[in-house]
C-alpha atoms as a PDB file:
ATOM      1  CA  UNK A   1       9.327   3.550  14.449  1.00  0.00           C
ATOM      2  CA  UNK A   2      12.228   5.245  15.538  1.00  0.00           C
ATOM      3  CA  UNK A   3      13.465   8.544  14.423  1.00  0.00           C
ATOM      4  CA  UNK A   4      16.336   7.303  11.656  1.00  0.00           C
ATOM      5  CA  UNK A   5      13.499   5.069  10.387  1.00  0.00           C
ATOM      6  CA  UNK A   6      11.194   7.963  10.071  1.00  0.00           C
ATOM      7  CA  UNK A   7      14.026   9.986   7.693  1.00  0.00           C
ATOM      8  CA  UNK A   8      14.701   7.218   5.597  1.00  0.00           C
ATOM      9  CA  UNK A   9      10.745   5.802   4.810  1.00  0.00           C
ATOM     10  CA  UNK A  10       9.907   9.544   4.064  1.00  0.00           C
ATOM     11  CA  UNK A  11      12.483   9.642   1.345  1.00  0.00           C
ATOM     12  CA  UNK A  12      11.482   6.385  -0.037  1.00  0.00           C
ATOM     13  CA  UNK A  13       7.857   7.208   0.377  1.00  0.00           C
ATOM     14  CA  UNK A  14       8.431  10.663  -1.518  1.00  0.00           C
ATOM     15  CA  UNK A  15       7.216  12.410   1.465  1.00  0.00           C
ATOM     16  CA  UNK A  16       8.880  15.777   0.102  1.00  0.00           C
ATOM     17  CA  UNK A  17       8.354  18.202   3.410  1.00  0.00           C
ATOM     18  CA  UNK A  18       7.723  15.689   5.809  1.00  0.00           C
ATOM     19  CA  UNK A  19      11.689  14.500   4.842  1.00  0.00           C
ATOM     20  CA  UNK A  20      12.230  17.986   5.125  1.00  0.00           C
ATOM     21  CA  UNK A  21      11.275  18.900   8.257  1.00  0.00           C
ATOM     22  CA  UNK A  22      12.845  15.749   9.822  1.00  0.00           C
ATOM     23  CA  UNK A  23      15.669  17.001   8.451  1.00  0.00           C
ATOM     24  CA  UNK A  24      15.171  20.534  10.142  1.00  0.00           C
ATOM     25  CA  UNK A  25      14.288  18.787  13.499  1.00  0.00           C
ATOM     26  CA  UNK A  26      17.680  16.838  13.495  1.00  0.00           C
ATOM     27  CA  UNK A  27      19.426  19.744  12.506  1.00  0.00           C
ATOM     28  CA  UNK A  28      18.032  21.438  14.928  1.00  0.00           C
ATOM     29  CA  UNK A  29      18.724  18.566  17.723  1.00  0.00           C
ATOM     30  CA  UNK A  30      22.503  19.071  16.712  1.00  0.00           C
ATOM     31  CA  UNK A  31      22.403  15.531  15.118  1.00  0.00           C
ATOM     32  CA  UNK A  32      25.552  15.305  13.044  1.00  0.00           C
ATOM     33  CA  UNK A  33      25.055  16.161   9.305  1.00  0.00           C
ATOM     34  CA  UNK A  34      26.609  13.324   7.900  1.00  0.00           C
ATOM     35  CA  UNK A  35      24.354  10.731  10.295  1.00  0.00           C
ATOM     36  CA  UNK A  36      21.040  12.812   8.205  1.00  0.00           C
ATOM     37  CA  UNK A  37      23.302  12.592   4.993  1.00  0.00           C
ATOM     38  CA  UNK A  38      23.151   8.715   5.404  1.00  0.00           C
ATOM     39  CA  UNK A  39      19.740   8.623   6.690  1.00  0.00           C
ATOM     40  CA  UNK A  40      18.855   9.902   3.730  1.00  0.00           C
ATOM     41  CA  UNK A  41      21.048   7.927   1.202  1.00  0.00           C
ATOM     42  CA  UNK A  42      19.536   4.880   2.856  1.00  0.00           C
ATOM     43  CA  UNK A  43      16.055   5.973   1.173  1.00  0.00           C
ATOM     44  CA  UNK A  44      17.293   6.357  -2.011  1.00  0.00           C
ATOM     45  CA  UNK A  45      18.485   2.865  -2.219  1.00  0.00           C
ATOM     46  CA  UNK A  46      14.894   2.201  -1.087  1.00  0.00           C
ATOM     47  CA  UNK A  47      13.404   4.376  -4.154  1.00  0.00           C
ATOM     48  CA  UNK A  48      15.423   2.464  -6.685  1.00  0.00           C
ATOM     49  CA  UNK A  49      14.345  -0.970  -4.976  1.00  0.00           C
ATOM     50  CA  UNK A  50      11.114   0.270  -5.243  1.00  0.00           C
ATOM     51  CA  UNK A  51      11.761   0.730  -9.287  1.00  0.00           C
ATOM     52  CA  UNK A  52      13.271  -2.256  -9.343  1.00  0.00           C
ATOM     53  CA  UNK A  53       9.745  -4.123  -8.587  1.00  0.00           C
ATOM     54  CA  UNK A  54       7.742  -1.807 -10.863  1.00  0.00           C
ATOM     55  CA  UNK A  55       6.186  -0.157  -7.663  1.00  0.00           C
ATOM     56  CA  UNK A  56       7.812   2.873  -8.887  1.00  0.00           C
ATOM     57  CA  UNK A  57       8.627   4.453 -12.381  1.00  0.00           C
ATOM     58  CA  UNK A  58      10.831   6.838 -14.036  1.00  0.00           C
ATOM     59  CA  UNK A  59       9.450  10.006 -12.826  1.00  0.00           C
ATOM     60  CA  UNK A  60       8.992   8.682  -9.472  1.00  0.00           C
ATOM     61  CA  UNK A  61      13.095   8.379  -9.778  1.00  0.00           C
ATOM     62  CA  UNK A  62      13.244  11.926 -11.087  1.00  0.00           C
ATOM     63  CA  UNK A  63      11.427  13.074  -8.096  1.00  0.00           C
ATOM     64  CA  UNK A  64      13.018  11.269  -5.911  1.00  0.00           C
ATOM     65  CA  UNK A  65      16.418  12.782  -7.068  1.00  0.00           C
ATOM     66  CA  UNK A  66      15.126  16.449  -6.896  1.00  0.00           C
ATOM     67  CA  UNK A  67      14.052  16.267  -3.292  1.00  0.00           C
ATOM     68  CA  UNK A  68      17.717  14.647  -2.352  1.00  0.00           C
ATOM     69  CA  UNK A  69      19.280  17.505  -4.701  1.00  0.00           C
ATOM     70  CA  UNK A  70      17.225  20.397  -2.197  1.00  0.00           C
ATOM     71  CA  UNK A  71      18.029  18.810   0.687  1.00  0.00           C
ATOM     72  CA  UNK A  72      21.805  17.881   0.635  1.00  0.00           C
ATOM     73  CA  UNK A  73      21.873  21.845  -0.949  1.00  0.00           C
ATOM     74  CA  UNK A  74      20.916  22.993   2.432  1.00  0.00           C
ATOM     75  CA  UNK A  75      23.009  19.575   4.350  1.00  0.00           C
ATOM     76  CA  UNK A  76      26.265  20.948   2.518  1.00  0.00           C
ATOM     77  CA  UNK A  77      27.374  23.937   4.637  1.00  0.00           C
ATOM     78  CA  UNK A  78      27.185  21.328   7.403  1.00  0.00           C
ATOM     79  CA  UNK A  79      28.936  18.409   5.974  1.00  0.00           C
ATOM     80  CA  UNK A  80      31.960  21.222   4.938  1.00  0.00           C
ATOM     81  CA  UNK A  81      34.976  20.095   6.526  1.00  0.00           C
ATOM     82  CA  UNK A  82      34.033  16.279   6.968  1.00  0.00           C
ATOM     83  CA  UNK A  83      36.607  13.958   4.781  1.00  0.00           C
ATOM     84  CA  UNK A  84      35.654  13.282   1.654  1.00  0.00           C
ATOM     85  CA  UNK A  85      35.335   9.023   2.629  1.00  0.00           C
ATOM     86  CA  UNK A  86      32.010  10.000   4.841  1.00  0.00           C
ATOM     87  CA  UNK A  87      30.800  12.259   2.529  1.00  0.00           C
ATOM     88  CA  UNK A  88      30.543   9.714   0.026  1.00  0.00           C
ATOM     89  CA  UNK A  89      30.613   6.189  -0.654  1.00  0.00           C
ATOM     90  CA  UNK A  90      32.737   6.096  -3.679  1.00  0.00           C
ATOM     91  CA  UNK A  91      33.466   7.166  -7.112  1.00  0.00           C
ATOM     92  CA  UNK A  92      31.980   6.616 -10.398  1.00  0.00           C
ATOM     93  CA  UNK A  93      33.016   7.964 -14.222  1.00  0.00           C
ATOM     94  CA  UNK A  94      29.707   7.507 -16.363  1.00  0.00           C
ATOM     95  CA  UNK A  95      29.087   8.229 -19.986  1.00  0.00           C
ATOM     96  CA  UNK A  96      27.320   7.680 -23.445  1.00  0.00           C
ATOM     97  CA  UNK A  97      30.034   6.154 -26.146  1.00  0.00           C
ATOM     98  CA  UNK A  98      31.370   7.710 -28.817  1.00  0.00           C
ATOM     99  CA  UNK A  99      28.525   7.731 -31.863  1.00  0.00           C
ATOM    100  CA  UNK A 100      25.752   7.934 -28.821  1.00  0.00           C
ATOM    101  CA  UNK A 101      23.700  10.942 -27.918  1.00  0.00           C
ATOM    102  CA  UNK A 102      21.151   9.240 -25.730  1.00  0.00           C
ATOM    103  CA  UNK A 103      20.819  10.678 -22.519  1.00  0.00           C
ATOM    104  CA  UNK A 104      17.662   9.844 -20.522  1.00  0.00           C
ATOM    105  CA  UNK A 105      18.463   6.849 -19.057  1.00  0.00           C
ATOM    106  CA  UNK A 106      22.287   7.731 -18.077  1.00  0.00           C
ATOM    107  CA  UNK A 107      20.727  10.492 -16.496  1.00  0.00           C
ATOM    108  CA  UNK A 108      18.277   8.488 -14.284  1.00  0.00           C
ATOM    109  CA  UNK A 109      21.641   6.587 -13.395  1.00  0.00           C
ATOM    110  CA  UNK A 110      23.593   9.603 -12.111  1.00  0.00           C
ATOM    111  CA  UNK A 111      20.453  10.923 -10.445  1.00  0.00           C
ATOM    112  CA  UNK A 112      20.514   7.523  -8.323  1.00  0.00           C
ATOM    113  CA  UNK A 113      24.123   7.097  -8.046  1.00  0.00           C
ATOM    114  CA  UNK A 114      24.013  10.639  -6.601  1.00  0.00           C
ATOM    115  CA  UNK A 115      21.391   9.923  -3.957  1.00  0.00           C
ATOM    116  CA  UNK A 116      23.197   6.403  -2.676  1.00  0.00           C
ATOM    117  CA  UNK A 117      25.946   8.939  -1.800  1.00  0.00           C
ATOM    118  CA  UNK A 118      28.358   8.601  -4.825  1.00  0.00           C
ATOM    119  CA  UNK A 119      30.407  11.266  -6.406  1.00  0.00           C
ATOM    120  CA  UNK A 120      29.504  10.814  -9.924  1.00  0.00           C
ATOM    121  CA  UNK A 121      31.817  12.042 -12.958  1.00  0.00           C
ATOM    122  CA  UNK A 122      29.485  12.399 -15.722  1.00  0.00           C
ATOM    123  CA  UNK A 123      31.091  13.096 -18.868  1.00  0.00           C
ATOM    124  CA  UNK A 124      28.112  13.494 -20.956  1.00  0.00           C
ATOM    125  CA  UNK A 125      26.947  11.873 -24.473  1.00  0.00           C
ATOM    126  CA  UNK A 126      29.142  11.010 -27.768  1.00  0.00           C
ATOM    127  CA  UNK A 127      31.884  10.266 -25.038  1.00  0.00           C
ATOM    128  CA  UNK A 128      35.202   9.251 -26.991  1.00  0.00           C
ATOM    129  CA  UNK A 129      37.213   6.035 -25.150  1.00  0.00           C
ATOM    130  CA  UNK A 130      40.342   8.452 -24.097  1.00  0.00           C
ATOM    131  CA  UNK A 131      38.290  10.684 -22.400  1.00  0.00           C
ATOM    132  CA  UNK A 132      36.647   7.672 -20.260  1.00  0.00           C
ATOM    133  CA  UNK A 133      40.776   6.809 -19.536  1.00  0.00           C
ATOM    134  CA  UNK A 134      41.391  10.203 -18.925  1.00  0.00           C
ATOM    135  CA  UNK A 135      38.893  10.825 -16.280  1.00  0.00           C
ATOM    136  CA  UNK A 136      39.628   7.119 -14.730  1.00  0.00           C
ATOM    137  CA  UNK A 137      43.145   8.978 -14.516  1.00  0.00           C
ATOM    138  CA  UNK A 138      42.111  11.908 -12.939  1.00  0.00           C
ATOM    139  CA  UNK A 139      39.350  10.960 -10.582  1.00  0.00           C
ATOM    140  CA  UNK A 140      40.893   7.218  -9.151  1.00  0.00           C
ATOM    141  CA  UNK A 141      36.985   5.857  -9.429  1.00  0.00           C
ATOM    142  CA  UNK A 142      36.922   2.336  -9.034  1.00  0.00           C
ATOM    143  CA  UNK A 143      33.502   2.053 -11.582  1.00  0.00           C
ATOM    144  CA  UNK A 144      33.029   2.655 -14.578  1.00  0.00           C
ATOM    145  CA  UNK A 145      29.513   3.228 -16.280  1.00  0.00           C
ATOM    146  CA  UNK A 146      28.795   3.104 -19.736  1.00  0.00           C
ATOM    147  CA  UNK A 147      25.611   3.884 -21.633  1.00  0.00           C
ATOM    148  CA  UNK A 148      24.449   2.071 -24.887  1.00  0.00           C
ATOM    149  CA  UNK A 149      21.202   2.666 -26.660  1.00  0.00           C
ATOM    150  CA  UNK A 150      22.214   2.446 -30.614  1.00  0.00           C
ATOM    151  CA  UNK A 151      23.589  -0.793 -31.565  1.00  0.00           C
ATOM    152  CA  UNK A 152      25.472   0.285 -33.789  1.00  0.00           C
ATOM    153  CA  UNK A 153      27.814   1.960 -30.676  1.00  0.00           C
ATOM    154  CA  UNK A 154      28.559  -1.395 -29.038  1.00  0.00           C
ATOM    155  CA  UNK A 155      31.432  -1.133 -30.604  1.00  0.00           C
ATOM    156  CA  UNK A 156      32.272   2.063 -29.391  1.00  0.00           C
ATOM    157  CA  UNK A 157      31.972   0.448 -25.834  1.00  0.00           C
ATOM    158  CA  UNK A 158      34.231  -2.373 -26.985  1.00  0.00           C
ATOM    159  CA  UNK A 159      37.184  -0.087 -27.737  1.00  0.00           C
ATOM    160  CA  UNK A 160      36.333   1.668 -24.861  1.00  0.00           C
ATOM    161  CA  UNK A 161      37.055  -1.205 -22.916  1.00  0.00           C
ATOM    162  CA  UNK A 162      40.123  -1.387 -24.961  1.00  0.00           C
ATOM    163  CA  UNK A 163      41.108   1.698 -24.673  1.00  0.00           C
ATOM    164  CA  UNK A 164      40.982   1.322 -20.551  1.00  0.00           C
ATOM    165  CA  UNK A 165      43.527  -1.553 -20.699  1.00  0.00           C
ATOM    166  CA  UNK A 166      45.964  -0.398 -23.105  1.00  0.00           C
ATOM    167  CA  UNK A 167      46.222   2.130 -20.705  1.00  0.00           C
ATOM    168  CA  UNK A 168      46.488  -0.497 -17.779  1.00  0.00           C
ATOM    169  CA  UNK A 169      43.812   0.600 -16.208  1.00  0.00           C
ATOM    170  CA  UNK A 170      41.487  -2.610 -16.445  1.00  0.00           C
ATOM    171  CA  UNK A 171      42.503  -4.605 -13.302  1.00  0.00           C
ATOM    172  CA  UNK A 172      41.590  -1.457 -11.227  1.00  0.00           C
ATOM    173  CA  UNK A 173      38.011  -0.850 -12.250  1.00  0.00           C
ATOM    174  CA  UNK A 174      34.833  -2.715 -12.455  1.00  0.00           C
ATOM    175  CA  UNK A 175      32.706  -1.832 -16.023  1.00  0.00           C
ATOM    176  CA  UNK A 176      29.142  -2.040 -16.106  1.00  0.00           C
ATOM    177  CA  UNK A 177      27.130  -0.921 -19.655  1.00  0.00           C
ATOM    178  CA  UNK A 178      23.267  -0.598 -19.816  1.00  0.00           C
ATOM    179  CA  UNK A 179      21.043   1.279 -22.052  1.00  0.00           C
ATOM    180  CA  UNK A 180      17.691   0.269 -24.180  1.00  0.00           C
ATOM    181  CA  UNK A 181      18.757  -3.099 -26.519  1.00  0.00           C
ATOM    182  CA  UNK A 182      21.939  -3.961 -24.122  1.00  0.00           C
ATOM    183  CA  UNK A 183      21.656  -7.776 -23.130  1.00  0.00           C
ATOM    184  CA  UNK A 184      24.057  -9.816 -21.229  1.00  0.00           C
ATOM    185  CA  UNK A 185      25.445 -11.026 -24.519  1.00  0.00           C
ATOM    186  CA  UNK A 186      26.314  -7.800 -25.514  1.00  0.00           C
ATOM    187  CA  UNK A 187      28.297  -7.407 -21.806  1.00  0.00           C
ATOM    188  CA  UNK A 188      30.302 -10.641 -22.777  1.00  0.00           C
ATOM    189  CA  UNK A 189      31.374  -9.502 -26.208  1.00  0.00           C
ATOM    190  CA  UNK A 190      32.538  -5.657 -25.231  1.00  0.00           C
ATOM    191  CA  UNK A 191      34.317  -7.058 -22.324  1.00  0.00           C
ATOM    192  CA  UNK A 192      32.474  -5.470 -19.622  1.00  0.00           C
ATOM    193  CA  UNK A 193      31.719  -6.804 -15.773  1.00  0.00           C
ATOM    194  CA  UNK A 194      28.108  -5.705 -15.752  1.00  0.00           C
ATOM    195  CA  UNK A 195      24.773  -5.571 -17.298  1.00  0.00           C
ATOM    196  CA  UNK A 196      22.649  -3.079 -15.347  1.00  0.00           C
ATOM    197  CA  UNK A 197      19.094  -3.695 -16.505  1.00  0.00           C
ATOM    198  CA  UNK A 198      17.689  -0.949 -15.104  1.00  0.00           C
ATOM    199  CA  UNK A 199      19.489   2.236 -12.510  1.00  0.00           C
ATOM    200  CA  UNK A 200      18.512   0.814  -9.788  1.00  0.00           C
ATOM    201  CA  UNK A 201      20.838  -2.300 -10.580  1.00  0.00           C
ATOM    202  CA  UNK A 202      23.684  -0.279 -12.012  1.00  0.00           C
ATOM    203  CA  UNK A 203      23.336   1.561  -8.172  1.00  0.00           C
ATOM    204  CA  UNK A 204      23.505  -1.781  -6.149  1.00  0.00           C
ATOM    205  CA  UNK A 205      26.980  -3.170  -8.089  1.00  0.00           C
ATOM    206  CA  UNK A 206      28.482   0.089  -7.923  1.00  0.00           C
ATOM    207  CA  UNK A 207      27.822  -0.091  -3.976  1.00  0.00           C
ATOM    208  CA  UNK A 208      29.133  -3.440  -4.151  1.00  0.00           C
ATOM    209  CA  UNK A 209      32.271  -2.932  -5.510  1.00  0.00           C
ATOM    210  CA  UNK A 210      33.202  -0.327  -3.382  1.00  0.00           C
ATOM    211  CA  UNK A 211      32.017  -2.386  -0.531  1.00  0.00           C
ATOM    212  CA  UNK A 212      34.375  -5.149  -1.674  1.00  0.00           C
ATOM    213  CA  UNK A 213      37.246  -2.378  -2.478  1.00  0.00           C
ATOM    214  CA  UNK A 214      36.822  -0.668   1.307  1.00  0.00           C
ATOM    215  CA  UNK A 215      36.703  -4.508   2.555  1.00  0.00           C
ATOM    216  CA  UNK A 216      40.026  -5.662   0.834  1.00  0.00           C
END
Protein backbone atom coordinates (compact mmCIF):
# COMPACT_ATOMS: atom_id res chain seq x y z
CA UNK A 1 0.00 0.00 0.00
CA UNK A 2 1.67 3.03 -0.73
CA UNK A 3 1.60 6.17 1.21
CA UNK A 4 -1.27 8.27 -0.99
CA UNK A 5 -3.25 5.02 -0.67
CA UNK A 6 -2.85 4.99 3.02
CA UNK A 7 -4.41 8.89 3.25
CA UNK A 8 -7.17 8.24 1.14
CA UNK A 9 -8.52 4.49 2.68
CA UNK A 10 -8.21 6.20 6.18
CA UNK A 11 -10.66 8.85 5.17
CA UNK A 12 -12.96 6.45 3.60
CA UNK A 13 -12.51 4.02 6.40
CA UNK A 14 -13.31 6.90 9.03
CA UNK A 15 -10.02 6.34 10.53
CA UNK A 16 -10.29 9.91 12.31
CA UNK A 17 -6.46 10.21 13.84
CA UNK A 18 -4.91 7.73 11.86
CA UNK A 19 -5.97 10.33 8.68
CA UNK A 20 -4.69 12.74 10.93
CA UNK A 21 -1.48 11.86 11.61
CA UNK A 22 -0.80 10.90 7.94
CA UNK A 23 -1.61 14.14 7.40
CA UNK A 24 0.98 15.46 10.06
CA UNK A 25 3.66 13.03 8.64
CA UNK A 26 3.27 14.53 5.05
CA UNK A 27 3.23 17.81 6.35
CA UNK A 28 5.96 17.20 8.04
CA UNK A 29 7.86 15.45 4.89
CA UNK A 30 7.22 18.92 3.11
CA UNK A 31 4.68 17.10 0.80
CA UNK A 32 2.79 19.87 -0.94
CA UNK A 33 -0.58 20.78 0.74
CA UNK A 34 -2.65 20.63 -2.11
CA UNK A 35 -1.20 16.84 -3.13
CA UNK A 36 -2.78 15.92 0.92
CA UNK A 37 -5.80 18.24 -0.04
CA UNK A 38 -6.52 15.76 -2.96
CA UNK A 39 -5.48 12.77 -1.15
CA UNK A 40 -7.99 13.46 0.94
CA UNK A 41 -10.87 14.55 -1.44
CA UNK A 42 -10.22 11.23 -3.12
CA UNK A 43 -11.70 9.52 0.20
CA UNK A 44 -14.57 11.39 0.33
CA UNK A 45 -15.71 10.31 -3.02
CA UNK A 46 -14.99 6.88 -1.50
CA UNK A 47 -17.38 7.65 1.67
CA UNK A 48 -20.25 8.64 -0.55
CA UNK A 49 -19.64 5.42 -2.81
CA UNK A 50 -19.70 3.68 0.20
CA UNK A 51 -23.41 5.32 0.92
CA UNK A 52 -24.24 4.76 -2.27
CA UNK A 53 -24.22 0.75 -1.64
CA UNK A 54 -25.84 1.04 1.81
CA UNK A 55 -22.38 0.11 3.41
CA UNK A 56 -22.61 3.42 4.93
CA UNK A 57 -25.47 5.73 6.29
CA UNK A 58 -26.27 9.20 7.04
CA UNK A 59 -24.28 9.73 10.07
CA UNK A 60 -21.47 7.88 8.71
CA UNK A 61 -21.64 10.96 5.98
CA UNK A 62 -21.88 13.45 8.83
CA UNK A 63 -18.78 12.06 10.25
CA UNK A 64 -17.12 11.78 7.47
CA UNK A 65 -17.64 15.56 6.72
CA UNK A 66 -16.49 16.67 10.27
CA UNK A 67 -13.15 14.96 10.11
CA UNK A 68 -12.53 16.66 6.42
CA UNK A 69 -13.89 20.07 8.06
CA UNK A 70 -10.77 19.63 11.05
CA UNK A 71 -8.42 18.70 8.79
CA UNK A 72 -8.55 21.12 5.74
CA UNK A 73 -8.94 23.84 9.01
CA UNK A 74 -5.42 23.04 9.82
CA UNK A 75 -4.45 22.25 5.56
CA UNK A 76 -5.66 25.99 4.92
CA UNK A 77 -2.72 28.16 6.09
CA UNK A 78 -0.82 25.89 3.70
CA UNK A 79 -2.94 25.85 0.67
CA UNK A 80 -2.98 30.08 1.11
CA UNK A 81 -1.63 31.43 -1.93
CA UNK A 82 -2.34 28.36 -4.31
CA UNK A 83 -4.97 29.47 -7.26
CA UNK A 84 -8.20 29.00 -6.57
CA UNK A 85 -8.49 26.04 -9.79
CA UNK A 86 -6.26 23.55 -7.40
CA UNK A 87 -7.89 24.43 -4.49
CA UNK A 88 -11.02 23.27 -5.78
CA UNK A 89 -12.67 21.39 -8.36
CA UNK A 90 -15.49 23.65 -9.17
CA UNK A 91 -18.44 25.58 -8.15
CA UNK A 92 -21.81 24.80 -7.01
CA UNK A 93 -25.04 27.22 -5.90
CA UNK A 94 -27.38 24.83 -3.77
CA UNK A 95 -30.68 25.54 -2.14
CA UNK A 96 -34.23 24.58 -0.78
CA UNK A 97 -37.12 26.38 -3.11
CA UNK A 98 -39.17 28.91 -2.25
CA UNK A 99 -42.22 27.35 0.12
CA UNK A 100 -39.39 24.66 1.42
CA UNK A 101 -37.77 24.63 4.81
CA UNK A 102 -36.28 21.17 4.68
CA UNK A 103 -32.81 21.07 5.36
CA UNK A 104 -31.29 17.69 6.31
CA UNK A 105 -30.70 16.24 3.26
CA UNK A 106 -29.33 19.53 1.36
CA UNK A 107 -27.10 19.60 4.12
CA UNK A 108 -25.67 16.04 3.70
CA UNK A 109 -25.20 17.36 -0.01
CA UNK A 110 -23.02 20.38 0.81
CA UNK A 111 -21.20 18.34 3.45
CA UNK A 112 -20.13 15.94 0.43
CA UNK A 113 -19.81 18.45 -2.20
CA UNK A 114 -17.43 20.13 0.27
CA UNK A 115 -15.22 17.10 0.86
CA UNK A 116 -14.91 16.17 -3.18
CA UNK A 117 -13.22 19.61 -3.15
CA UNK A 118 -16.09 21.94 -4.32
CA UNK A 119 -16.75 25.45 -3.28
CA UNK A 120 -20.29 25.23 -2.38
CA UNK A 121 -22.73 28.41 -2.30
CA UNK A 122 -25.39 27.39 -0.05
CA UNK A 123 -28.13 29.73 0.09
CA UNK A 124 -30.16 28.08 2.65
CA UNK A 125 -34.05 26.97 2.82
CA UNK A 126 -37.34 28.88 1.44
CA UNK A 127 -34.80 30.00 -1.36
CA UNK A 128 -36.80 32.41 -3.82
CA UNK A 129 -35.85 31.70 -7.87
CA UNK A 130 -34.00 35.34 -8.19
CA UNK A 131 -31.84 34.68 -5.55
CA UNK A 132 -30.73 31.17 -7.22
CA UNK A 133 -30.08 33.73 -10.59
CA UNK A 134 -28.50 36.08 -8.52
CA UNK A 135 -25.91 33.93 -7.00
CA UNK A 136 -25.44 31.99 -10.56
CA UNK A 137 -24.54 35.78 -11.39
CA UNK A 138 -22.25 36.36 -8.83
CA UNK A 139 -20.39 33.14 -8.28
CA UNK A 140 -20.01 31.84 -12.35
CA UNK A 141 -20.86 28.05 -10.89
CA UNK A 142 -21.48 25.85 -13.60
CA UNK A 143 -24.17 23.56 -11.19
CA UNK A 144 -26.89 24.18 -9.86
CA UNK A 145 -28.53 22.14 -6.91
CA UNK A 146 -31.91 22.25 -5.89
CA UNK A 147 -33.66 20.63 -2.95
CA UNK A 148 -37.35 19.35 -2.97
CA UNK A 149 -39.03 17.55 -0.15
CA UNK A 150 -42.83 19.06 -0.19
CA UNK A 151 -44.60 18.43 -3.31
CA UNK A 152 -46.33 21.01 -3.24
CA UNK A 153 -42.76 23.15 -4.03
CA UNK A 154 -42.10 21.41 -7.36
CA UNK A 155 -43.39 24.14 -8.65
CA UNK A 156 -41.28 26.42 -6.98
CA UNK A 157 -38.35 24.47 -8.70
CA UNK A 158 -40.14 24.82 -12.03
CA UNK A 159 -40.06 28.63 -11.99
CA UNK A 160 -36.85 28.39 -10.69
CA UNK A 161 -35.77 26.84 -13.69
CA UNK A 162 -37.63 29.57 -15.34
CA UNK A 163 -36.43 32.09 -13.68
CA UNK A 164 -32.60 30.89 -14.68
CA UNK A 165 -33.43 31.21 -18.41
CA UNK A 166 -35.29 34.31 -18.59
CA UNK A 167 -32.26 35.48 -17.30
CA UNK A 168 -30.19 33.52 -20.02
CA UNK A 169 -28.50 31.74 -17.83
CA UNK A 170 -29.76 28.09 -18.76
CA UNK A 171 -27.26 27.04 -21.51
CA UNK A 172 -24.43 27.73 -18.96
CA UNK A 173 -25.41 25.51 -16.07
CA UNK A 174 -26.29 21.98 -15.46
CA UNK A 175 -29.56 21.61 -12.78
CA UNK A 176 -29.88 18.72 -10.70
CA UNK A 177 -33.05 18.57 -7.91
CA UNK A 178 -33.31 15.78 -5.23
CA UNK A 179 -35.02 15.62 -1.99
CA UNK A 180 -37.51 12.87 -0.26
CA UNK A 181 -40.66 12.22 -3.02
CA UNK A 182 -38.45 13.69 -6.12
CA UNK A 183 -38.60 11.01 -9.03
CA UNK A 184 -37.24 11.28 -12.44
CA UNK A 185 -40.66 12.36 -13.58
CA UNK A 186 -40.66 15.14 -11.49
CA UNK A 187 -36.90 16.13 -13.14
CA UNK A 188 -38.65 16.00 -16.66
CA UNK A 189 -41.56 18.24 -15.80
CA UNK A 190 -39.47 21.20 -13.80
CA UNK A 191 -37.00 21.14 -16.53
CA UNK A 192 -34.05 20.06 -14.70
CA UNK A 193 -30.78 17.86 -15.98
CA UNK A 194 -30.63 15.68 -12.90
CA UNK A 195 -32.23 13.49 -10.42
CA UNK A 196 -29.76 12.88 -7.59
CA UNK A 197 -31.22 9.99 -5.61
CA UNK A 198 -29.17 10.21 -2.93
CA UNK A 199 -25.69 12.93 -2.14
CA UNK A 200 -23.54 10.75 -3.13
CA UNK A 201 -25.06 10.90 -6.79
CA UNK A 202 -25.72 14.62 -6.75
CA UNK A 203 -21.54 14.61 -5.88
CA UNK A 204 -20.54 12.34 -8.91
CA UNK A 205 -22.62 14.65 -11.75
CA UNK A 206 -21.47 17.70 -10.25
CA UNK A 207 -17.77 16.24 -10.74
CA UNK A 208 -18.83 15.33 -14.06
CA UNK A 209 -19.83 18.37 -15.37
CA UNK A 210 -17.00 20.17 -14.39
CA UNK A 211 -14.92 17.43 -15.76
CA UNK A 212 -16.68 17.89 -19.10
CA UNK A 213 -16.52 21.93 -18.63
CA UNK A 214 -12.43 21.79 -17.80
CA UNK A 215 -12.34 19.18 -20.88
CA UNK A 216 -14.15 21.46 -23.49
Amino acid sequence: MTQQESLSQAMANLEEEKAKNLVKEKIEAKVPAIKILKELQTGMIEVGNRYQRDEYFVAELVYAGEIMKEITADLEPLLEGAPESETTVGKVVIGTVKGDIHDVGKDIVVIMLRGAGFDVIDLGVDVPPQKFVEAIKESGAPVVGMSVFLTMAYEAAAETVNAIKEAGLRDKVSIMIGGGPVTELVREKTGCDFYGKDAAAGVNYALKVVGSKKAA
